[in-house]
Protein backbone atom coordinates (compact mmCIF):
# COMPACT_ATOMS: atom_id res chain seq x y z
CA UNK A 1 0.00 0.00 0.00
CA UNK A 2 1.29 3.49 -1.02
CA UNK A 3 0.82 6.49 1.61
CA UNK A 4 -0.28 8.54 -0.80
CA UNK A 5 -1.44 8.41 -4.82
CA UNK A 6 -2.26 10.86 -6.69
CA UNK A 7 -4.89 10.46 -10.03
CA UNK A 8 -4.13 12.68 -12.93
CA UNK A 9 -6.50 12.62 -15.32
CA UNK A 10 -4.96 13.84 -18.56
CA UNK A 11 -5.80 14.59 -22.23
CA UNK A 12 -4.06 15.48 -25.05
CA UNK A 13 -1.22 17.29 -22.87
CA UNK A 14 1.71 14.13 -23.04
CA UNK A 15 4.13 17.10 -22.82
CA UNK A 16 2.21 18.64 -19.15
CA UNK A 17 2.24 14.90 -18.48
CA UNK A 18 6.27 14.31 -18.26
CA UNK A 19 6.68 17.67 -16.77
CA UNK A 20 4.58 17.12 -14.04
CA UNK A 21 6.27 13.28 -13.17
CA UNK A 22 9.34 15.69 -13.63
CA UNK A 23 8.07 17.77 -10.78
CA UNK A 24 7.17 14.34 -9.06
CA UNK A 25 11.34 13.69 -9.12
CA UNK A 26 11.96 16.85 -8.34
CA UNK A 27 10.02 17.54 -4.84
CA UNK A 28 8.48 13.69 -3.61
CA UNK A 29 10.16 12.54 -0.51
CA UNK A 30 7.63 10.21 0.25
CA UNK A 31 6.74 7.39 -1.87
CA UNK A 32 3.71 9.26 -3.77
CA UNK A 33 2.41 7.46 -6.77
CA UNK A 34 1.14 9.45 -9.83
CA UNK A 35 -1.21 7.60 -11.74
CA UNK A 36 -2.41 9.33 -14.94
CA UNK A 37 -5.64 8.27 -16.71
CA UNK A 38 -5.65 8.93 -20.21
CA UNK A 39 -8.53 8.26 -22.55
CA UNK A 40 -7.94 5.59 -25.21
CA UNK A 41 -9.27 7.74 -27.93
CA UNK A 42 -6.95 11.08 -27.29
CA UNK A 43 -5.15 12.11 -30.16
CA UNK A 44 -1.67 12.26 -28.91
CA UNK A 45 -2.30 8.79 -27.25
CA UNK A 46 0.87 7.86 -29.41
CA UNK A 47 2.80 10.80 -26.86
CA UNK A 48 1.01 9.30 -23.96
CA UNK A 49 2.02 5.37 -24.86
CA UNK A 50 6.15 7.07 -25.34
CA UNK A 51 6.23 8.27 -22.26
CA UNK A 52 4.85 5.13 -20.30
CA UNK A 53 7.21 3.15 -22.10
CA UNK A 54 10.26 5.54 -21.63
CA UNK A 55 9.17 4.79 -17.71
CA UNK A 56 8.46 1.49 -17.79
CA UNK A 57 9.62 -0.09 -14.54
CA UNK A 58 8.80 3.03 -12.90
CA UNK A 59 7.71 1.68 -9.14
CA UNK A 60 5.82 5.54 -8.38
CA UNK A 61 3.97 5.98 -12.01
CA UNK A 62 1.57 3.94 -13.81
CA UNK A 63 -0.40 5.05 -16.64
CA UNK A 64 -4.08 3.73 -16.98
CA UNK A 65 -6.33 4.07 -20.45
CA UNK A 66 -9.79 4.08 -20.82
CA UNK A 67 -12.89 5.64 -22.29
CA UNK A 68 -13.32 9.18 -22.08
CA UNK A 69 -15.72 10.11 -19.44
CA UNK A 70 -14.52 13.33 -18.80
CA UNK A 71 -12.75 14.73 -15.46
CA UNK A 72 -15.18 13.92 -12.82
CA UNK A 73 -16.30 10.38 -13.65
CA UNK A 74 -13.37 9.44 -14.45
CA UNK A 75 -12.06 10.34 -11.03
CA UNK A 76 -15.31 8.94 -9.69
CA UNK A 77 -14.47 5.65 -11.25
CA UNK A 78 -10.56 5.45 -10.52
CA UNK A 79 -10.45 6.85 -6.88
CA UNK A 80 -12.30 3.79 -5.13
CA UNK A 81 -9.70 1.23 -6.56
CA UNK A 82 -6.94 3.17 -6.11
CA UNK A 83 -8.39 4.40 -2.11
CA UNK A 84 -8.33 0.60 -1.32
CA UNK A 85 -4.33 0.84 -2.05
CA UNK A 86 -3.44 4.11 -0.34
CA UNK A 87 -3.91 5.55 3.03
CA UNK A 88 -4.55 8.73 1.00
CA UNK A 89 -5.62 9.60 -2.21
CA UNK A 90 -5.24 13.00 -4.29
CA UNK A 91 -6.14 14.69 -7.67
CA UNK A 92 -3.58 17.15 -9.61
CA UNK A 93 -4.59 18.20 -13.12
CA UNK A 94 -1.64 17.99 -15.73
CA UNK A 95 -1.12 21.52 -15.63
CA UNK A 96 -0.24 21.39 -12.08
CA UNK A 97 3.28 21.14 -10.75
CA UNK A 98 4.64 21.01 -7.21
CA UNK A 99 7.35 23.35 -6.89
CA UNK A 100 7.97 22.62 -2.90
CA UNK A 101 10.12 20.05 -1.63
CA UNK A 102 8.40 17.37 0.49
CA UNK A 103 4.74 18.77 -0.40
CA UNK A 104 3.86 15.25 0.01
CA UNK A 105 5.61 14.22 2.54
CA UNK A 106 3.49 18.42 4.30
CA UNK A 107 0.20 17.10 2.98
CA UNK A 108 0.47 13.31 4.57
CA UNK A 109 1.31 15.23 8.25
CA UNK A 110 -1.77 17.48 7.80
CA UNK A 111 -3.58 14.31 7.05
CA UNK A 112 -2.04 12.34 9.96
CA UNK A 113 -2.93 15.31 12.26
CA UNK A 114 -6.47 15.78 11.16
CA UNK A 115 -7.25 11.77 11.39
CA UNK A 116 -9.89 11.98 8.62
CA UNK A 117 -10.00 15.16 6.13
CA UNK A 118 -8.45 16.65 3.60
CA UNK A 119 -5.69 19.14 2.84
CA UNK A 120 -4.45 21.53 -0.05
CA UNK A 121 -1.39 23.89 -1.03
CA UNK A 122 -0.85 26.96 -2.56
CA UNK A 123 -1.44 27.29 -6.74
CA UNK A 124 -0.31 30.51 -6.89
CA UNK A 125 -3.63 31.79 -7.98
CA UNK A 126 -6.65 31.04 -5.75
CA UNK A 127 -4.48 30.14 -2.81
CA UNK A 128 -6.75 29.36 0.11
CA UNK A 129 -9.63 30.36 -1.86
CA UNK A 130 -10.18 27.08 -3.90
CA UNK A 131 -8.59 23.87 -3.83
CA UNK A 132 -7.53 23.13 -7.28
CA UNK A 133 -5.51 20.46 -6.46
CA UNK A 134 -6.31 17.96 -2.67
CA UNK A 135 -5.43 15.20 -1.27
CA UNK A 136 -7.87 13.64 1.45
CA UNK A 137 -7.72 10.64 3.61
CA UNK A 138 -8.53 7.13 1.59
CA UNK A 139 -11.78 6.83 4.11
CA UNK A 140 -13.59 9.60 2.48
CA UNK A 141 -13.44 7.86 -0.98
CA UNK A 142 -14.44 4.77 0.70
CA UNK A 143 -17.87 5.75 2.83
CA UNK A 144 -19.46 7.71 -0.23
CA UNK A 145 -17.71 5.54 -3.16
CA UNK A 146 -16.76 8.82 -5.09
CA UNK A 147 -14.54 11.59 -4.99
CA UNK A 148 -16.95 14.33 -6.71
CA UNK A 149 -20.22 15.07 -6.61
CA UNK A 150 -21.45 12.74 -9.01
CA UNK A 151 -22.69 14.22 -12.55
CA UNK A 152 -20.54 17.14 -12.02
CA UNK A 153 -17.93 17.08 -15.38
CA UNK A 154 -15.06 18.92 -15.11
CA UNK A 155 -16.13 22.72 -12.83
CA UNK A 156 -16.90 23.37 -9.59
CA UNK A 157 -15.43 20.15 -8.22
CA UNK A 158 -12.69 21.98 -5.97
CA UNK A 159 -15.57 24.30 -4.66
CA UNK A 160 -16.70 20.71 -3.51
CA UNK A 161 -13.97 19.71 -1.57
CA UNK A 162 -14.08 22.79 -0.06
CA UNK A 163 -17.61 22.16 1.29
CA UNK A 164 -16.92 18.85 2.43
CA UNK A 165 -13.89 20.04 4.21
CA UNK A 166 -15.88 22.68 6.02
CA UNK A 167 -18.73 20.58 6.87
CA UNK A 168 -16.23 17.87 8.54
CA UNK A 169 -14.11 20.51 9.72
CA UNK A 170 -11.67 18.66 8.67
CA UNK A 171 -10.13 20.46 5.87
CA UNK A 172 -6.35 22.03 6.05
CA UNK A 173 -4.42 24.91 3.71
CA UNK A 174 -0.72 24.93 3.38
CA UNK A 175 0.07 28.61 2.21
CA UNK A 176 4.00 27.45 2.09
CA UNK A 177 3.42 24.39 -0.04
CA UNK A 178 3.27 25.19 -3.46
CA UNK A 179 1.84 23.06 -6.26
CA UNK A 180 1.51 25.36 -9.36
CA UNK A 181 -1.49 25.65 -11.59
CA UNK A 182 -0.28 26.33 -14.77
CA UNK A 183 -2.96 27.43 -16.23
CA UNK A 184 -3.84 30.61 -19.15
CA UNK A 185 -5.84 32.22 -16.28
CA UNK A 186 -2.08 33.10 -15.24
CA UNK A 187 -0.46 33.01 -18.57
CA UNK A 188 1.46 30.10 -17.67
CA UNK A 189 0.07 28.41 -21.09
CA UNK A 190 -1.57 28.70 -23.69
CA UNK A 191 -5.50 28.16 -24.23
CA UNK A 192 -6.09 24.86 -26.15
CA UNK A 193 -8.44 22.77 -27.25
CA UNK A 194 -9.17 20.81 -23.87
CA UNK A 195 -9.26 24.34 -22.14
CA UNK A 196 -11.93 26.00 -24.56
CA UNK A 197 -14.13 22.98 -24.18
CA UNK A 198 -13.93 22.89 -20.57
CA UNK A 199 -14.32 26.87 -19.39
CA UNK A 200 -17.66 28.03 -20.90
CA UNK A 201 -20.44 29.33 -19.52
CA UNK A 202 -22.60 26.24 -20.62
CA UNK A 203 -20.58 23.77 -18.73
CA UNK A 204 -19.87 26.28 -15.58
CA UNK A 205 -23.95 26.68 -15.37
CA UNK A 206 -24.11 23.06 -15.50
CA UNK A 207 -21.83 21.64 -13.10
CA UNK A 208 -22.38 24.59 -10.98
CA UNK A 209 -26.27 23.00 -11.11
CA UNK A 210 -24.70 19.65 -9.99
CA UNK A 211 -22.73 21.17 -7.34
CA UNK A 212 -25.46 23.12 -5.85
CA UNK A 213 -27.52 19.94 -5.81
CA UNK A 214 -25.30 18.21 -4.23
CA UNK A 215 -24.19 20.30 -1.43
CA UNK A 216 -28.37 20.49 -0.42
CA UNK A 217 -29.18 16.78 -1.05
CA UNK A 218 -25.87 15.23 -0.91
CA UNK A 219 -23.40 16.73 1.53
CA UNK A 220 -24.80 15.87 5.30
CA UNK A 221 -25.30 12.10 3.91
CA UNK A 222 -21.65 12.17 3.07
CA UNK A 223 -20.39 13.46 6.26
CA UNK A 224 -22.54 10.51 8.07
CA UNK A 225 -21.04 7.88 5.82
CA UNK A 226 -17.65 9.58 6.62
CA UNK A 227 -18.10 9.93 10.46
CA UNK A 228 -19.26 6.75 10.87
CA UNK A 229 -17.13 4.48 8.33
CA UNK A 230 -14.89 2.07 10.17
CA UNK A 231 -17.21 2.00 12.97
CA UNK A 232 -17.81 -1.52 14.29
């Protein structure tokens, strides 16, 4: 069992991809497992299957294909198996990069210290405001069998671990741990394809719908199944 694995769900980015395992090298002092999920119809697949090969025999990255389902199922789908073989579990997008030594080794502590919860660092542009990248404890995967709000595609999902971390009170901010977003927002990149069909206003109103939803319906079952998970 790993202490911590992070999901990366990646698309047409192969370059993000080996920059961000870079990063990985660069900064892990514990040993974290990246684990990107790549769709088997993405046109730089070809990219994708180089780069798995050039690290094949890699103990702390795997790459896993699949049909495209989007951001949030597919994390929905891969963070239950991968909960059951990590005490915690995480999500970084490939335009994320950790740029502070040991993050993981900062975020497993805050974990350790809050027992059950979750904990985020500083992207360098909405700070403690969102958490566009989190890691949580494997438990919280495990009582509600999902790591987003389910239906919710690619927006709005770190304004959902936010809630859930407030309504546990269980949720901690590192301002001194960096992990980078990378994003045009910042002009750290350029715009592409997979960022014009993910930031519009159809798809914010939408999963913005789904979050809203959820937080009414959803959230005080999910901090039952959480409180009481592992209870005899």
């Amino acid at each position: 069992m790993s202490a911590l694995t992070i999901l990366v769900p990646t698309r047409g980015r192969p370059d993000n991809l080996a920059r961000l395992w870079q990063g990985f090298l660069d900064t892990c002092v514990e040993p974290t497992r990246l684990i990107a999920l790549v769709d088997n119809d993405d046109p730089q697949l070809v990219g994708y299957q180089a780069l798995a090969d050039r690290l094949e025999g890699e103990p702390f990255f795997r790459m896993v294909s699949g049909p495209r389902l989007r951001l949030g199922p597919t994390l929905n789908v891969a963070a239950p198996i991968w909960a059951l073989r990590s005490d915690a579990i995480g999500f970084m997008g490939d335009d994320h990069l950790p740029r502070t030594v040991g993050w993981d080794g900062r975020y497993l502590a805050a974990l350790e210290r809050l027992g059950s919860g979750l904990v985020y660092g500083n992207d360098r542009i909405q700070g403690a405001a969102l958490p566009t990248q989190v890691a949580m404890t494997s438990d919280i995967v495990l009582a509600t069998g999902a790591m987003v709000p389910p239906g919710a595609v690619h927006l709005w999902l770190d304004n959902a671990w936010l809630a859930l971390g407030q309504a546990l009170d269980a949720i901690t901010y590192l301002p001194d741990v960096v992990v980078e977003h990378m994003h045009p927002i910042a002009g750290r990149a350029e715009w592409d394809a997979g960022y014009a069909e993910a930031n519009t206003d159809e798809r914010s109103d939408a999963d913005r719908a789904v979050f809203e939803a959820w937080q009414r319906d959803d959230l005080p079952r999910w901090v039952q199944q959480i409180k009481e998970y592992g209870r005899d």
